[in-house]
C-alpha atoms as a PDB file:
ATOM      1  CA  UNK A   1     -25.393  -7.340  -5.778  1.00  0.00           C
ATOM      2  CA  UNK A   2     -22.800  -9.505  -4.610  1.00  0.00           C
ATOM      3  CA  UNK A   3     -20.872  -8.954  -1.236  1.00  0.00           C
ATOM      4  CA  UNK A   4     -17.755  -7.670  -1.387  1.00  0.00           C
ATOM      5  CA  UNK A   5     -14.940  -8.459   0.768  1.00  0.00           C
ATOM      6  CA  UNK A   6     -12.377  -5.859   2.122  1.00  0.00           C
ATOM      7  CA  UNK A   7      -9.165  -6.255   1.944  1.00  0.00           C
ATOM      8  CA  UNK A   8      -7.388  -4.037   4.569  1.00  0.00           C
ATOM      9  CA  UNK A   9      -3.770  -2.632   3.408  1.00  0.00           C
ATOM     10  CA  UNK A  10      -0.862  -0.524   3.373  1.00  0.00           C
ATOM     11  CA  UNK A  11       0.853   0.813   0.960  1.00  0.00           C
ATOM     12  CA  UNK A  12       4.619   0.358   2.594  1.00  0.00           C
ATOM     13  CA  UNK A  13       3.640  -3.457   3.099  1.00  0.00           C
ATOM     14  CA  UNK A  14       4.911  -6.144   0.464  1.00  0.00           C
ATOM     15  CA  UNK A  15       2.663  -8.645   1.668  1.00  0.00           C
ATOM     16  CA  UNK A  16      -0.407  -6.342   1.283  1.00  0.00           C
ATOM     17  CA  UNK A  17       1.079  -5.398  -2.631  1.00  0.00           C
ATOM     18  CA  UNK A  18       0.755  -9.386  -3.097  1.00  0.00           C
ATOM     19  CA  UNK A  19      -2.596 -10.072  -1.287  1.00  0.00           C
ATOM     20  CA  UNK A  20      -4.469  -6.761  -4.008  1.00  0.00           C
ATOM     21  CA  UNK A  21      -2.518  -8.580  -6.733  1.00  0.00           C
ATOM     22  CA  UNK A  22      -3.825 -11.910  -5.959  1.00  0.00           C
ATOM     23  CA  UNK A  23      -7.491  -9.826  -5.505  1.00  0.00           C
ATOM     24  CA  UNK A  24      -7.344  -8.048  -8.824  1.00  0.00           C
ATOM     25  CA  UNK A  25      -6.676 -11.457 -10.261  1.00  0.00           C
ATOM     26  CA  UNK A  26     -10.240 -13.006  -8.650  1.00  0.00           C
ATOM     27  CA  UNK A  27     -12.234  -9.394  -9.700  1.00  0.00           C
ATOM     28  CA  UNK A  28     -10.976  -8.969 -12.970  1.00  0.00           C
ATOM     29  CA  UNK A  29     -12.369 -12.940 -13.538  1.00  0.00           C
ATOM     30  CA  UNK A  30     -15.323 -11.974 -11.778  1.00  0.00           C
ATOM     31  CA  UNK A  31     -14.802 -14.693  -8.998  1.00  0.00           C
ATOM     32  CA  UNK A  32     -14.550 -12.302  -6.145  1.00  0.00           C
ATOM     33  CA  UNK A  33     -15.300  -8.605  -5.634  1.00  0.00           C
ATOM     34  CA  UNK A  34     -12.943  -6.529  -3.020  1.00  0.00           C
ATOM     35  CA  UNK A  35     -13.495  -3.202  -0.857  1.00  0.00           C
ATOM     36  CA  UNK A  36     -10.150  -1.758  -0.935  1.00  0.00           C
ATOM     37  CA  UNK A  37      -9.482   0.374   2.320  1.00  0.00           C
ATOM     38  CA  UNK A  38      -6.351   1.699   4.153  1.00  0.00           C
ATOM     39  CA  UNK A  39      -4.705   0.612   7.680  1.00  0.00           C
ATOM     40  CA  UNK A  40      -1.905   2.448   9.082  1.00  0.00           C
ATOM     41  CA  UNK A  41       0.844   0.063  10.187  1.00  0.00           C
ATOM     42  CA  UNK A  42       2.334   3.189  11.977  1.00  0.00           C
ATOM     43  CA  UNK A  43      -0.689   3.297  13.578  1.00  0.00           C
ATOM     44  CA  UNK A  44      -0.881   0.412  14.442  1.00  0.00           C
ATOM     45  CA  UNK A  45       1.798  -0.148  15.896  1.00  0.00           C
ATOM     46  CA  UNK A  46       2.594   3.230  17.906  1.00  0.00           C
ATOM     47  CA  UNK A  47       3.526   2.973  21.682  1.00  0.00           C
ATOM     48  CA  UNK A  48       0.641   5.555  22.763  1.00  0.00           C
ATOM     49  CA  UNK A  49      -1.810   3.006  21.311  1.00  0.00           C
ATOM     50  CA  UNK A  50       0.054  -0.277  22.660  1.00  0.00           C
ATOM     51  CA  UNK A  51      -2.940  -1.609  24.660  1.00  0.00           C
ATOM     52  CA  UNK A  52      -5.271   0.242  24.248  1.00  0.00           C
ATOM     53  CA  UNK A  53      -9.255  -0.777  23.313  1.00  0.00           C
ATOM     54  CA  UNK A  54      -8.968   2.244  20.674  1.00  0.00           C
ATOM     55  CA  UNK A  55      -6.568   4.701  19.023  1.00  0.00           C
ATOM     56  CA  UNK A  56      -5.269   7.334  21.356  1.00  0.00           C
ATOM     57  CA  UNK A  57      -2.462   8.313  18.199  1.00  0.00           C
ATOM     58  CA  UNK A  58      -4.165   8.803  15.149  1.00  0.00           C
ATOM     59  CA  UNK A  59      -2.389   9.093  11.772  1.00  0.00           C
ATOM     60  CA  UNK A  60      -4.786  11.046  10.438  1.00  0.00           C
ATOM     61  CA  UNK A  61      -4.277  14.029  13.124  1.00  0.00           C
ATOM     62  CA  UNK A  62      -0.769  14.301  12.166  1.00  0.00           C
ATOM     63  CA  UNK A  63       1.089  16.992   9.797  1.00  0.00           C
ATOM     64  CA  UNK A  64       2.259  15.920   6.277  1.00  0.00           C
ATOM     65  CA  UNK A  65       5.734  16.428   7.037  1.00  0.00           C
ATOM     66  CA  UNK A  66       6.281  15.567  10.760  1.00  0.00           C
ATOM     67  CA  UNK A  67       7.069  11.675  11.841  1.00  0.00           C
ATOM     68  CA  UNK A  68       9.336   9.248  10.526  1.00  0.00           C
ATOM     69  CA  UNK A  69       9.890   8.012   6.859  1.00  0.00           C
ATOM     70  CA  UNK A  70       7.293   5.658   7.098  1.00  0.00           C
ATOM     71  CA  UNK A  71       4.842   7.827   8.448  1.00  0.00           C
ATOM     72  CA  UNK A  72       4.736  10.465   6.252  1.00  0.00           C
ATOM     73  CA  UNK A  73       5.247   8.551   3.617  1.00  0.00           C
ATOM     74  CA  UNK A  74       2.309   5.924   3.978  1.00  0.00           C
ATOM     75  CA  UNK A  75       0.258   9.185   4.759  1.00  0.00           C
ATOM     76  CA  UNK A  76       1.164  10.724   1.792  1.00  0.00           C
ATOM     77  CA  UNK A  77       0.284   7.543  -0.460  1.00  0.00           C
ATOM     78  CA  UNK A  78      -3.277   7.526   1.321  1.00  0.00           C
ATOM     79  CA  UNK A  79      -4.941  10.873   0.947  1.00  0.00           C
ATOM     80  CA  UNK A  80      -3.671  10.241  -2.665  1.00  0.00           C
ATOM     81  CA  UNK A  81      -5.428   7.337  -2.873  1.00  0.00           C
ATOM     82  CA  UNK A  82      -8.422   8.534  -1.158  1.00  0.00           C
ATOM     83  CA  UNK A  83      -7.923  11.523  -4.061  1.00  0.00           C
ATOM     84  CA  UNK A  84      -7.786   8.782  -7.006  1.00  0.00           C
ATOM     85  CA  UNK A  85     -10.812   6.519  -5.756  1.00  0.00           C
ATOM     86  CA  UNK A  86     -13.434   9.958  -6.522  1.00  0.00           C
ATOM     87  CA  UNK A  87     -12.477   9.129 -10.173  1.00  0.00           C
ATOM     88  CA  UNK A  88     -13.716   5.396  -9.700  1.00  0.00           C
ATOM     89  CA  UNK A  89     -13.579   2.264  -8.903  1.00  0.00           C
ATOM     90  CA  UNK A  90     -11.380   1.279 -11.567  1.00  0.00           C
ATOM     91  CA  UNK A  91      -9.176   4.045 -11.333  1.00  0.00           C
ATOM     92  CA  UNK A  92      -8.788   3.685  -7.544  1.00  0.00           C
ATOM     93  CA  UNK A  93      -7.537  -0.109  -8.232  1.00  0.00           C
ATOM     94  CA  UNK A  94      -5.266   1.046 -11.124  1.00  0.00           C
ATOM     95  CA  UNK A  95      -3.863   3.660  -9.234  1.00  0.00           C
ATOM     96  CA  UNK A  96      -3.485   1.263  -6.066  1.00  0.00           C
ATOM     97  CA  UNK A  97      -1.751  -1.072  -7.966  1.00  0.00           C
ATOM     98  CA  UNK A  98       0.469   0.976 -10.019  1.00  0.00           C
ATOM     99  CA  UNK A  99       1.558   2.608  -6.787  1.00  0.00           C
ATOM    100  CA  UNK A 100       2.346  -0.817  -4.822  1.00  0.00           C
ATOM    101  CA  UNK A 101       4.419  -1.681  -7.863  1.00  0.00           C
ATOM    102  CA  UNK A 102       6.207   1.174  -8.361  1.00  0.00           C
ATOM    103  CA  UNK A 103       7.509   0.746  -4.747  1.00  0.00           C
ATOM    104  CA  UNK A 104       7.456  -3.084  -4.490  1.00  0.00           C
ATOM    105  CA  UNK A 105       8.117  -4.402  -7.635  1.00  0.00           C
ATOM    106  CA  UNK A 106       9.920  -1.306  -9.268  1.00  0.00           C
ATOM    107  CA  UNK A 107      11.855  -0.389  -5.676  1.00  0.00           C
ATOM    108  CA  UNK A 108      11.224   3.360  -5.961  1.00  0.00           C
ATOM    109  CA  UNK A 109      10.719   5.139  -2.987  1.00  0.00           C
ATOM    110  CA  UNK A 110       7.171   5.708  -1.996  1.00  0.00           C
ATOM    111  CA  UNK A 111       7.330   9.594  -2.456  1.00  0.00           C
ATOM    112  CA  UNK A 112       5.713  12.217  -4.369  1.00  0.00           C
ATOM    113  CA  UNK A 113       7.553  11.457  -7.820  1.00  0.00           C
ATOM    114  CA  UNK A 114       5.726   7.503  -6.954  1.00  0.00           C
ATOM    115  CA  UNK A 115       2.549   8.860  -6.726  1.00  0.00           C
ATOM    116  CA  UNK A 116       2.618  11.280  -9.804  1.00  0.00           C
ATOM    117  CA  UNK A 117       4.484   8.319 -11.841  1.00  0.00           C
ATOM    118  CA  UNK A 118       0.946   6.105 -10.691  1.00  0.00           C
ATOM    119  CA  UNK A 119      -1.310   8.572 -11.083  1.00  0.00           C
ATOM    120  CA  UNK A 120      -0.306   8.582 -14.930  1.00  0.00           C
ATOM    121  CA  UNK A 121      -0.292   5.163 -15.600  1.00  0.00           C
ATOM    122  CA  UNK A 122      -3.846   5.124 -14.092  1.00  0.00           C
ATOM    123  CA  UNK A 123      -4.683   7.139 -16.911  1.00  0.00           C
ATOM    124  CA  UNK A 124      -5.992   9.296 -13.976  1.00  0.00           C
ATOM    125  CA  UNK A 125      -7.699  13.226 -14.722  1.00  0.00           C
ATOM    126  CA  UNK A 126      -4.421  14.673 -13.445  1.00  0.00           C
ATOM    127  CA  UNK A 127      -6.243  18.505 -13.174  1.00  0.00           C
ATOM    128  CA  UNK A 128      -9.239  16.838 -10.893  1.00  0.00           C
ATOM    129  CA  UNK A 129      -6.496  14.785  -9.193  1.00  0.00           C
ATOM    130  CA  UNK A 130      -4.451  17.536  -8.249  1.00  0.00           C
ATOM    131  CA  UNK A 131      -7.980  19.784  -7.096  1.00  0.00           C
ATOM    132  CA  UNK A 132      -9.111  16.137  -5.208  1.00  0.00           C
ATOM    133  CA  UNK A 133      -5.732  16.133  -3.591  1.00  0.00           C
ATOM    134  CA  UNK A 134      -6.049  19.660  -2.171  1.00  0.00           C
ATOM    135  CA  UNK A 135      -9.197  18.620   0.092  1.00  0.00           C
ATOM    136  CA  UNK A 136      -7.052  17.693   2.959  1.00  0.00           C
ATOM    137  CA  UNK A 137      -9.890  17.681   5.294  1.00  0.00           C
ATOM    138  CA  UNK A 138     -12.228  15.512   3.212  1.00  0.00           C
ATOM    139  CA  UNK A 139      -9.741  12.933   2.046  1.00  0.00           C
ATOM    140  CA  UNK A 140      -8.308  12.581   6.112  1.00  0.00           C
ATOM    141  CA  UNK A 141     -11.599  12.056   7.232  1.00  0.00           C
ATOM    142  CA  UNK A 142     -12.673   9.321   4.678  1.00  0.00           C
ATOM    143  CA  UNK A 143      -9.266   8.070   5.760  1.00  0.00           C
ATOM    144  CA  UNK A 144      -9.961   8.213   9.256  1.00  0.00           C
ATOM    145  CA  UNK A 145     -13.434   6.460   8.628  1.00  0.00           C
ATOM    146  CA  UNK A 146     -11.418   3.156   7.404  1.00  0.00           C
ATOM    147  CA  UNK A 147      -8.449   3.434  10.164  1.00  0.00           C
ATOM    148  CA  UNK A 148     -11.334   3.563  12.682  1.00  0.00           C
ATOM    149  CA  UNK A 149     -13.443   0.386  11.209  1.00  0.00           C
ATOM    150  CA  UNK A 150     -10.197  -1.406  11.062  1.00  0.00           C
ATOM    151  CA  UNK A 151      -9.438  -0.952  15.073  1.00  0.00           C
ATOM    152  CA  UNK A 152     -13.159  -1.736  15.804  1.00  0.00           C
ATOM    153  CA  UNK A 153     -12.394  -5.093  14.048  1.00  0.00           C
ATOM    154  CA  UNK A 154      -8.735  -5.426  15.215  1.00  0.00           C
ATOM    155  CA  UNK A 155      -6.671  -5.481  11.821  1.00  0.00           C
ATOM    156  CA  UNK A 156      -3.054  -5.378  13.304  1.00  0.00           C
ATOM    157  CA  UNK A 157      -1.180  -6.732  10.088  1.00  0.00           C
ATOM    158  CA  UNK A 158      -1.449  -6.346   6.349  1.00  0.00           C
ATOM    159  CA  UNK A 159      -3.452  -7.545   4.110  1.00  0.00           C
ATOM    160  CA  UNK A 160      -6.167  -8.542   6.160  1.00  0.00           C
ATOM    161  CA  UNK A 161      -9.400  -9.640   4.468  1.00  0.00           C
ATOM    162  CA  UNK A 162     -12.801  -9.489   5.616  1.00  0.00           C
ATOM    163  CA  UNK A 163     -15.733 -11.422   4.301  1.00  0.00           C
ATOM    164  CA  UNK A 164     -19.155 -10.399   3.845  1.00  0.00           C
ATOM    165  CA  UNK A 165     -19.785 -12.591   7.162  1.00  0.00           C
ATOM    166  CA  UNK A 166     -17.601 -10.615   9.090  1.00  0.00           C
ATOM    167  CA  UNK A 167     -14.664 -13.180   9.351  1.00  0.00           C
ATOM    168  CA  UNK A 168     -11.330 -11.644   9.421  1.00  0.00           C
ATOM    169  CA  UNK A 169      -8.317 -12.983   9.392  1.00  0.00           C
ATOM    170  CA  UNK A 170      -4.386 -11.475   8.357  1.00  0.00           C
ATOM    171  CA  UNK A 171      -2.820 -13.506   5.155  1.00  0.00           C
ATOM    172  CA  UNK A 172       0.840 -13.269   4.888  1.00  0.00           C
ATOM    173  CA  UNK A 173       1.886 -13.850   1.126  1.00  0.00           C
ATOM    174  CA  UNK A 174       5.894 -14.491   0.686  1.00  0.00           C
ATOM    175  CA  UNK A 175       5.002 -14.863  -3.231  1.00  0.00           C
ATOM    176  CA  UNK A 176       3.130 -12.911  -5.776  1.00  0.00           C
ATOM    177  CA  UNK A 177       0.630 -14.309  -8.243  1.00  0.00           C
ATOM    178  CA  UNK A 178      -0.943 -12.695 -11.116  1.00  0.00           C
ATOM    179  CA  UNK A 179      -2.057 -16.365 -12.497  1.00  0.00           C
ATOM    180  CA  UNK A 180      -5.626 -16.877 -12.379  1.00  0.00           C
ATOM    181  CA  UNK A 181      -5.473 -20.824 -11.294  1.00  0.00           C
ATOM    182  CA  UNK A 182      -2.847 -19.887  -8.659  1.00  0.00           C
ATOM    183  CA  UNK A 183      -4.848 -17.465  -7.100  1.00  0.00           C
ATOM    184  CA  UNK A 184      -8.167 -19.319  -7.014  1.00  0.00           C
ATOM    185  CA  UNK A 185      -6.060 -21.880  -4.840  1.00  0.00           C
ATOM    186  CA  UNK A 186      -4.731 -19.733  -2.574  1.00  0.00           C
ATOM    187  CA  UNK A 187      -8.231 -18.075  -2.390  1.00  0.00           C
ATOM    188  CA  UNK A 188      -9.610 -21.308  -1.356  1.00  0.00           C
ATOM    189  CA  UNK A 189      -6.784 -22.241   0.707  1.00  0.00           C
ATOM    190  CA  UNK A 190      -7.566 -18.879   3.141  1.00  0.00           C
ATOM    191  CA  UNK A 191     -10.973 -20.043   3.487  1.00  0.00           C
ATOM    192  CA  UNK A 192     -10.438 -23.691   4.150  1.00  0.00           C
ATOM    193  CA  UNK A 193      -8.270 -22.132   6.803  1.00  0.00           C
ATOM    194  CA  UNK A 194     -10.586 -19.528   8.326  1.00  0.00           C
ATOM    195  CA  UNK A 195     -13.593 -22.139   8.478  1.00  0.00           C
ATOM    196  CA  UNK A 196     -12.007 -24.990   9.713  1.00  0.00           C
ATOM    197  CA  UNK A 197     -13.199 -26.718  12.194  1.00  0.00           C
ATOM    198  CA  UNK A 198     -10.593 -26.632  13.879  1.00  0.00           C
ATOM    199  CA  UNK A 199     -10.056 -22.935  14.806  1.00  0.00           C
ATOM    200  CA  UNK A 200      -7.127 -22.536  13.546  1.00  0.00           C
ATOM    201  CA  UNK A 201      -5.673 -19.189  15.138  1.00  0.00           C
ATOM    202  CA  UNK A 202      -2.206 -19.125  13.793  1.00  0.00           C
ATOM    203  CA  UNK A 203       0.000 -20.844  11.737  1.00  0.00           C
ATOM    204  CA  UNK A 204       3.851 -19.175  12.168  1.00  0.00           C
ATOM    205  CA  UNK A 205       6.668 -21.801  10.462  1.00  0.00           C
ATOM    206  CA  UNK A 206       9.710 -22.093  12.137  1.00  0.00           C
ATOM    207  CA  UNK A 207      12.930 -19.302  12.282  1.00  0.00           C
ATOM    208  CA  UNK A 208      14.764 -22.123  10.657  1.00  0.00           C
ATOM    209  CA  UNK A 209      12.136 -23.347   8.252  1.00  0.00           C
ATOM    210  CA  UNK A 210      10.623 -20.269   6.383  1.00  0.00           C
ATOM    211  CA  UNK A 211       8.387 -20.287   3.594  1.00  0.00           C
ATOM    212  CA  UNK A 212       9.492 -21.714   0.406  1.00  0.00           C
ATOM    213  CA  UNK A 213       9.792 -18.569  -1.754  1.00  0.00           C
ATOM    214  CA  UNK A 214       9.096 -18.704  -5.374  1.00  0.00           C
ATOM    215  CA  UNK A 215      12.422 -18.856  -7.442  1.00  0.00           C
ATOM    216  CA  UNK A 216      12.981 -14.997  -9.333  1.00  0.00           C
ATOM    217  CA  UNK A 217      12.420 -16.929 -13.157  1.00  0.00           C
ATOM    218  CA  UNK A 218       9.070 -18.275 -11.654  1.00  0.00           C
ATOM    219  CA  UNK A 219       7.851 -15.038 -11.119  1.00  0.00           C
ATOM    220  CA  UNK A 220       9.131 -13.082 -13.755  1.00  0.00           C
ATOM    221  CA  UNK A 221       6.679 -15.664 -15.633  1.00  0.00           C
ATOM    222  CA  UNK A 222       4.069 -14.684 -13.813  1.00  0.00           C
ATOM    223  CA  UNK A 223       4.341 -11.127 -14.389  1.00  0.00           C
ATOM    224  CA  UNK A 224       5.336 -11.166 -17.781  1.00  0.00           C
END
């Protein structure tokens, strides 16, 4: 069997909706295969766990409806992905995806209509779905189990991919690519960068010299 890579995301992140695109793109040609798990950003980035070696805040011990926007709705889009993955691989990345674009692509807001709206166009068992959904306990502790791998490994952005070596490394995507070609370069391009001799660490342009962004026709190409 070949190794699969992860690719770390969440769902309120742009640049994780691109970096699954550009992955379904390399799996669907059978180039690449991808782990898809979940990272909190809220999590991440909470002042109780600023500094610390592990998670004192966990998003995963918090109640549906408490928090900020963000928070419960990232936790809601989760456990409902954690619900659509027991139907399958292929349903979990149809689901995934159709979520992501409802929110990214479509701009709808990353609520319970989203999730409904995705779980459809998955062509998901809506009756197991909704049963799946209503093991809170289960679905927060699978959660949990990916929130806590990604802290041992020290995911802080989104999408981060791991290989099967164990290299890791955050890949900020300004543009989206559902071309085949495109994506094999930009595959490439990440590992050139995360091998290379020279240890590259970061690459950050300038305030004043941001990444060229692909023009709206370009894309609408892409995605048509």
């Amino acid at each position: 069997m070949t190794p699969s890579n992860d690719v770390f995301f969440d769902f309120v992140c742009p640049y994780a909706w691109r970096g699954v695109e550009l992955a379904q793109v390399l799996r669907k040609a059978g180039e690449q295969t991808f782990t898809l798990r979940h990272f909190s950003l809220v999590q991440g980035n909470h002042p109780d766990n600023a500094g610390q070696s592990e998670p004192a805040w966990w998003l995963t011990d918090q109640p549906a409806e408490s928090g900020e926007r963000f928070q419960q709705s990232s936790l809601l889009a989760f456990l409902a992905a954690g619900a659509a993955a027991r139907q399958g691989e292929e349903q979990s990345w149809d689901f995934t995806l159709a979520l992501f674009r409802a929110v990214h692509e479509e701009k709808k807001p990353l609520d319970e209509d989203a999730v409904m709206a995705a779980a459809r166009a998955a062509k998901l068992d809506l009756e197991q779905f909704s049963a799946d959904r209503q093991d809170d306990e289960g679905l927060r502790a699978s959660l949990r189990q990916d929130l806590a791998e990604a802290a041992e490994i020290g995911v802080f952005g989104t999408p981060t991919f791991v290989l099967p070596g164990g290299e890791a490394a955050y890949y900020r995507f300004e543009n989206l690519t559902r071309e085949l070609d495109t994506a094999r370069q930009w595959w490439k391009l990440y590992g050139e960068v995360l091998h290379s001799g020279a240890g590259i660490a970061t690459v950050k342009r300038a305030k004043n010299r941001p990444a060229k962004k692909a023009a709206h026709k370009e894309l609408a190409q892409q995605t048509a």
